[in-house]
C-alpha atoms as a PDB file:
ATOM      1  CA  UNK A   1     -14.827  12.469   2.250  1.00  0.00           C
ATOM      2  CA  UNK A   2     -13.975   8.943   2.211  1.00  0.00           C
ATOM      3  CA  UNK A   3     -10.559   7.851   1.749  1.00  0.00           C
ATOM      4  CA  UNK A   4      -8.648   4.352   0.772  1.00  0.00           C
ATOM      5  CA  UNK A   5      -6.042   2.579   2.582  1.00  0.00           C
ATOM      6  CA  UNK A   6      -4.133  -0.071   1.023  1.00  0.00           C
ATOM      7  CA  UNK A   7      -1.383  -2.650   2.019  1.00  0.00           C
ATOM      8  CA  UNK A   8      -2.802  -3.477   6.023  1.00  0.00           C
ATOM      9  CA  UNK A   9      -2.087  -5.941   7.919  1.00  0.00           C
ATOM     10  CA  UNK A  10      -5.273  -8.753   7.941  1.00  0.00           C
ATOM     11  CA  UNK A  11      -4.944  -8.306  11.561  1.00  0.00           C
ATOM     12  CA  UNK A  12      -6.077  -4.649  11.053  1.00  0.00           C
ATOM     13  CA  UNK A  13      -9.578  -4.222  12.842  1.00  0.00           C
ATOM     14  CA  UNK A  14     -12.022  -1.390  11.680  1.00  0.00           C
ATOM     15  CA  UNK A  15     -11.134   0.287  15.550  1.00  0.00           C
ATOM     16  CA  UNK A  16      -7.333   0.463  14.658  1.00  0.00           C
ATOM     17  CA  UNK A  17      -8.181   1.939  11.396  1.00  0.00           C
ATOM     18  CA  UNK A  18      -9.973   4.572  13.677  1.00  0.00           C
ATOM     19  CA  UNK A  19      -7.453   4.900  15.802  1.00  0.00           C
ATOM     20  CA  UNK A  20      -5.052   5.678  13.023  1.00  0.00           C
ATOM     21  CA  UNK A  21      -7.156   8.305  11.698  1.00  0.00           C
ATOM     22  CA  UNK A  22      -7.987   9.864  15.058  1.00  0.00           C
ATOM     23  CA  UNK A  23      -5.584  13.169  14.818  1.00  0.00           C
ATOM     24  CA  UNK A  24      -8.183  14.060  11.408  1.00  0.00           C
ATOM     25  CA  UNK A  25     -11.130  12.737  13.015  1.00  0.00           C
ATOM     26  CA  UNK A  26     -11.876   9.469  11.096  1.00  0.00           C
ATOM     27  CA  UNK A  27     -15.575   7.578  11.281  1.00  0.00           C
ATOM     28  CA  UNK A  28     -17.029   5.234   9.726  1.00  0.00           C
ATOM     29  CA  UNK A  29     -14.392   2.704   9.113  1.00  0.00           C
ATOM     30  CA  UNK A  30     -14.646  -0.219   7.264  1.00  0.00           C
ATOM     31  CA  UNK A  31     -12.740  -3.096   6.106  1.00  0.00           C
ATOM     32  CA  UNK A  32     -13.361  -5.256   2.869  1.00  0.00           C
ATOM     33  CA  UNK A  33     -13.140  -8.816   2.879  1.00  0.00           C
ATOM     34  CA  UNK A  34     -13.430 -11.567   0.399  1.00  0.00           C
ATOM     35  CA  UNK A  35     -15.965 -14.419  -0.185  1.00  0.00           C
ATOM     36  CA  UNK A  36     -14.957 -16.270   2.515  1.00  0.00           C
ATOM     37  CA  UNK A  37     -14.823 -13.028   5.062  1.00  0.00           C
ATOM     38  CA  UNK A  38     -11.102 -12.813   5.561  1.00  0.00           C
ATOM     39  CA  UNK A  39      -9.748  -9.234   5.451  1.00  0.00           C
ATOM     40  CA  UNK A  40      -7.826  -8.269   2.420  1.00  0.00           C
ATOM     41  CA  UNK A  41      -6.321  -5.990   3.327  1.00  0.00           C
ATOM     42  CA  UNK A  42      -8.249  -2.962   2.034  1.00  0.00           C
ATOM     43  CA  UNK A  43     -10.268  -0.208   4.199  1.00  0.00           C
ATOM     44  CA  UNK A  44     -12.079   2.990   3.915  1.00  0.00           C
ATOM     45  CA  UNK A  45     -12.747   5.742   6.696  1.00  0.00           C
ATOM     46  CA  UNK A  46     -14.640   9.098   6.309  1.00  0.00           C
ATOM     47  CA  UNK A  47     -12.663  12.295   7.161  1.00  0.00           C
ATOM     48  CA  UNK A  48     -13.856  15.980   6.985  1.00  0.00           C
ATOM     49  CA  UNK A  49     -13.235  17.341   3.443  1.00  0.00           C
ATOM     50  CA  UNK A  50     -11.020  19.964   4.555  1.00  0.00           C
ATOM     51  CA  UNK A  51      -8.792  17.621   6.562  1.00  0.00           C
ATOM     52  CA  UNK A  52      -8.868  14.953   3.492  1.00  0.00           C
ATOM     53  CA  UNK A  53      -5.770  16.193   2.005  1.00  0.00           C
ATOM     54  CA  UNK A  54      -3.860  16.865   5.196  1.00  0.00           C
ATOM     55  CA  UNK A  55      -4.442  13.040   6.095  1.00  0.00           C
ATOM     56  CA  UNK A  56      -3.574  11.373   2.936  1.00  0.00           C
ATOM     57  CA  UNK A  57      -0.334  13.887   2.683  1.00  0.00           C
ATOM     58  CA  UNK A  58       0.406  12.936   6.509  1.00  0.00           C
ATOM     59  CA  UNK A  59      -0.381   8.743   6.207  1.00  0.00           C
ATOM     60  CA  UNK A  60      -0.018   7.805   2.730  1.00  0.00           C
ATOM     61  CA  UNK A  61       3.954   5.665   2.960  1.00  0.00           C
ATOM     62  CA  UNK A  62       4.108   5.459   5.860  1.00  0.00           C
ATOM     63  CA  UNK A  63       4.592   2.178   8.031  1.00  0.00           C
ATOM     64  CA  UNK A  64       1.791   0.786   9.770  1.00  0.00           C
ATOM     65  CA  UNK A  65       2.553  -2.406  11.593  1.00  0.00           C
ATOM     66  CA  UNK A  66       5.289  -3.021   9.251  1.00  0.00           C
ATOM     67  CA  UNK A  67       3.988  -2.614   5.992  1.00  0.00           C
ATOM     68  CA  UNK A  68       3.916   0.242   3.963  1.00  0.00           C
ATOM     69  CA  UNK A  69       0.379   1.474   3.819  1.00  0.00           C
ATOM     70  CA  UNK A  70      -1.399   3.518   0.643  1.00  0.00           C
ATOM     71  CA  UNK A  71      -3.829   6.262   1.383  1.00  0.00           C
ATOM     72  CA  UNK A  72      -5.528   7.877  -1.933  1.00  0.00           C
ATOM     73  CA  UNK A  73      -9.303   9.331  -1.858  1.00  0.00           C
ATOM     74  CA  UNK A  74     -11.381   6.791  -3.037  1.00  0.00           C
ATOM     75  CA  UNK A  75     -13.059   7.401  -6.357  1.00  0.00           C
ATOM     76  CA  UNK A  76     -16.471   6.825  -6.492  1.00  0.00           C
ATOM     77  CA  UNK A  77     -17.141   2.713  -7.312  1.00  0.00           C
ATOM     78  CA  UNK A  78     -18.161   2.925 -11.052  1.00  0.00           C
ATOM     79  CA  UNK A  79     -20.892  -0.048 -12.472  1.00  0.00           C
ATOM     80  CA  UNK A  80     -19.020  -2.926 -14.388  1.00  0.00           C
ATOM     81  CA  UNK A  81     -20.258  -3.923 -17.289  1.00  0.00           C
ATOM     82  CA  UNK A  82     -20.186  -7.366 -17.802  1.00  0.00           C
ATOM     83  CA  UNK A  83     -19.100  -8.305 -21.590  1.00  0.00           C
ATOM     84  CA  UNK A  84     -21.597 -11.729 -21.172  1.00  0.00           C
ATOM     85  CA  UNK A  85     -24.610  -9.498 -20.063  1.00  0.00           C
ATOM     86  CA  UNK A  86     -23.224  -6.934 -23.070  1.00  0.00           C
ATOM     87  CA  UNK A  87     -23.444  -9.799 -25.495  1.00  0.00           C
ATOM     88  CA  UNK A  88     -26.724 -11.331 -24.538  1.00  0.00           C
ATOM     89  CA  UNK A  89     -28.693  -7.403 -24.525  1.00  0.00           C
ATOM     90  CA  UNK A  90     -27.257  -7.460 -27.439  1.00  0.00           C
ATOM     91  CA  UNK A  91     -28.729 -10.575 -28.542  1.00  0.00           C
ATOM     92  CA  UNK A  92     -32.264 -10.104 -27.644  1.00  0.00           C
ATOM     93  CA  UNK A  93     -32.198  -6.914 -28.938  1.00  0.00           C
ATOM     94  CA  UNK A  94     -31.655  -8.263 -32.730  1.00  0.00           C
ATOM     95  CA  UNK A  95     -34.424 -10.420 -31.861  1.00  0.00           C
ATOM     96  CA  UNK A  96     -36.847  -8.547 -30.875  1.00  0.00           C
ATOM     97  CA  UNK A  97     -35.870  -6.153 -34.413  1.00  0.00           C
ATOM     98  CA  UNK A  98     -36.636  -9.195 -36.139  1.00  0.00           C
END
C-alpha cells in the first residue's frame, strides 16, 4: 500500500525516507520534485497493507528533522480535466452536429 508523507525537509533523500520506514518495512521510495527537479517536499513509500495503518498511526506528527511531517495513504491520482480541453471537445462536437 503506498502511503504519503508531507512537510520534509528538501534535504530528505529517497534512502532516508527508507530508513524512516524501516521498522514497517518500506520500499520503493520516491520523492516528487518540481519542473526544475528540486524536491518539494513530498514522498511516497510502499508498506505491507497490514502494517499501513500501524505506520501512518506511529509517523504521522511526528518530527522529522525538525518539521512536523504528514503521513496519510495516498489516494489513487485521479485524471484532471482540463476546462480548455472541456471547452474545445465541446466545440468540435457542435461542429461536427452541424
Amino acid at each position: 500500500m503506498r502511503l504519503y508523507v508531507r512537510n520534509l525537509p528538501y534535504s530528505t533523500t529517497e534512502a532516508d525516507l527508507l530508513q524512516l520506514f524501516d521498522d514497517w518495512a518500506g520500499k520503493d521510495a520516491y520523492l516528487a520534485t518540481n519542473a526544475d527537479g528540486r524536491p518539494i517536499g513530498i514522498g511516497f513509500i510502499e508498506v505491507e497493507e497490514v502494517v499501513a495503518d500501524i505506520a501512518v498511526d506511529a509517523l504521522h506528527g511526528r518530527e522529522y528533522r525538525g518539521r512536523r511531517i504528514y503521513v496519510r495513504i495516498a489516494r489513487k491520482q485521479r485524471k484532471r480535466f482540463d476546462q480548455r480541453e472541456k471547452a474545445v471537445s465541446v466545440a468540435a462536437l457542435t461542429r461536427e452536429t452541424r
